[in-house]
Protein backbone atom coordinates (compact mmCIF):
# COMPACT_ATOMS: atom_id res chain seq x y z
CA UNK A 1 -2.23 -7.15 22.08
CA UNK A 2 -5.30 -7.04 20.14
CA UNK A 3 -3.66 -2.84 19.28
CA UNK A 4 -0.41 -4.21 18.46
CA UNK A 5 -2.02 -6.73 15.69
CA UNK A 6 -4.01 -3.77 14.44
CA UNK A 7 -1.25 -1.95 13.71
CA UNK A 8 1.04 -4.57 11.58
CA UNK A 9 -1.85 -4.97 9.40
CA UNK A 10 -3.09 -1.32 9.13
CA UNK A 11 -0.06 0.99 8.90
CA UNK A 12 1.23 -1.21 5.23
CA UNK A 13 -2.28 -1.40 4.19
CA UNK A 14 -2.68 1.74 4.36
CA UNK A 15 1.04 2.61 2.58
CA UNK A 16 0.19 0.76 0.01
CA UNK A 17 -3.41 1.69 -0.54
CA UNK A 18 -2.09 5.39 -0.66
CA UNK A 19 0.57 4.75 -3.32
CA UNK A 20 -1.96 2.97 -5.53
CA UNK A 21 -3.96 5.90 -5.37
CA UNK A 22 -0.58 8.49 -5.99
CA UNK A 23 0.49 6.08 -9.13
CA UNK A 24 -3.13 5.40 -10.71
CA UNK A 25 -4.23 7.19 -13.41
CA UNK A 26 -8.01 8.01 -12.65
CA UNK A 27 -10.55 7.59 -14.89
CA UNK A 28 -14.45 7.68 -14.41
CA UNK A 29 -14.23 3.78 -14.95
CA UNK A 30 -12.08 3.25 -12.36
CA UNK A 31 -13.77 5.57 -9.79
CA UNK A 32 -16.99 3.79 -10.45
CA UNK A 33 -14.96 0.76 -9.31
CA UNK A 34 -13.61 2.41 -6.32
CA UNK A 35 -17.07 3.39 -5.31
CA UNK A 36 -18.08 0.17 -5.87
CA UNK A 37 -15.34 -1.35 -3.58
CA UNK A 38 -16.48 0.61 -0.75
CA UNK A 39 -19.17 -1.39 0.31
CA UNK A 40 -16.87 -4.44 0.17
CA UNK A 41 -14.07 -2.84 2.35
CA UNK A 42 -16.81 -1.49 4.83
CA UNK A 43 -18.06 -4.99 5.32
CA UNK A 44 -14.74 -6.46 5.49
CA UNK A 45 -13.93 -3.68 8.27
CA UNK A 46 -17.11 -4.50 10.35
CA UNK A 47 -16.02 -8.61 10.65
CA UNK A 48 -12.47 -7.98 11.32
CA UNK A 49 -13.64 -5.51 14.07
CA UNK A 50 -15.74 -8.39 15.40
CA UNK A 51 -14.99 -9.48 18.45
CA UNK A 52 -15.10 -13.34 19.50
CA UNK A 53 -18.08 -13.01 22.50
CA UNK A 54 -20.59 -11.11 19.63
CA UNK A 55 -23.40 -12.98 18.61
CA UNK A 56 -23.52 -15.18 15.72
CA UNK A 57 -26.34 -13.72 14.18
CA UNK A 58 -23.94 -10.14 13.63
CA UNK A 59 -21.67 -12.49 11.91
CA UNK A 60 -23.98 -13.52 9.66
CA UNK A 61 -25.19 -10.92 8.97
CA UNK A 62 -21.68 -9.00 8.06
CA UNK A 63 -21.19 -12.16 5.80
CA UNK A 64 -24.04 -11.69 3.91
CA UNK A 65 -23.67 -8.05 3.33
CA UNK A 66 -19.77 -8.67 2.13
CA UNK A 67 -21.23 -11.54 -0.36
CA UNK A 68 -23.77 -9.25 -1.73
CA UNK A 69 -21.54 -6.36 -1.98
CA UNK A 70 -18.77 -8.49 -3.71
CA UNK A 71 -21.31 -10.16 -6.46
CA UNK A 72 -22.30 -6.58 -7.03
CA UNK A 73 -18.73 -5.22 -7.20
CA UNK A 74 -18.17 -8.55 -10.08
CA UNK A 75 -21.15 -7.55 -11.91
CA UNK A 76 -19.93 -3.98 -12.28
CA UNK A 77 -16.92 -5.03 -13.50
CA UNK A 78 -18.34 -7.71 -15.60
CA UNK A 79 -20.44 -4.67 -16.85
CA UNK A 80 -17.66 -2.47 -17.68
CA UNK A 81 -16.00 -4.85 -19.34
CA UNK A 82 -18.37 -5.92 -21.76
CA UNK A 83 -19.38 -2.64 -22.86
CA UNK A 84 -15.95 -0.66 -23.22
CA UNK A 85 -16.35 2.63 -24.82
């Protein structure tokens, strides 16, 4: 069951991610961002994949790393939009 859920949410992510990707045009200010993101979607990854009889303390843990990767992923952006070039 736990498969079957997987795969509702993954197979449109995934369609979608890969036709924002075809119709972007990339610049180095938007890569930055994407490399930025990745921490974000990493941590998001590792507390979906969490399963209900892990500790707490992993949890936390995931949370915390997804909160500091997101403020950093706001700064950057907050960066890049105050000094356009």
């Amino acid at each position: 069951m736990d498969t079957l859920g997987q795969l509702v949410f993954y197979v449109p992510f995934f369609l979608m991610t890969a036709l924002a990707i075809y119709y972007t045009k990339w610049t180095k200010r938007k890569v930055t961002v994407l490399i930025a993101l990745l921490p974000v979607a990493y941590f998001s990854y590792r507390i979906f994949s969490l399963r209900h009889w892990e500790s707490t303390r992993k949890l936390l843990s995931r949370e915390f790393g997804l909160i500091v990767s997101m403020i950093l992923l706001i700064l950057w952006i907050f960066y890049l939009y105050k000094h356009p070039k």
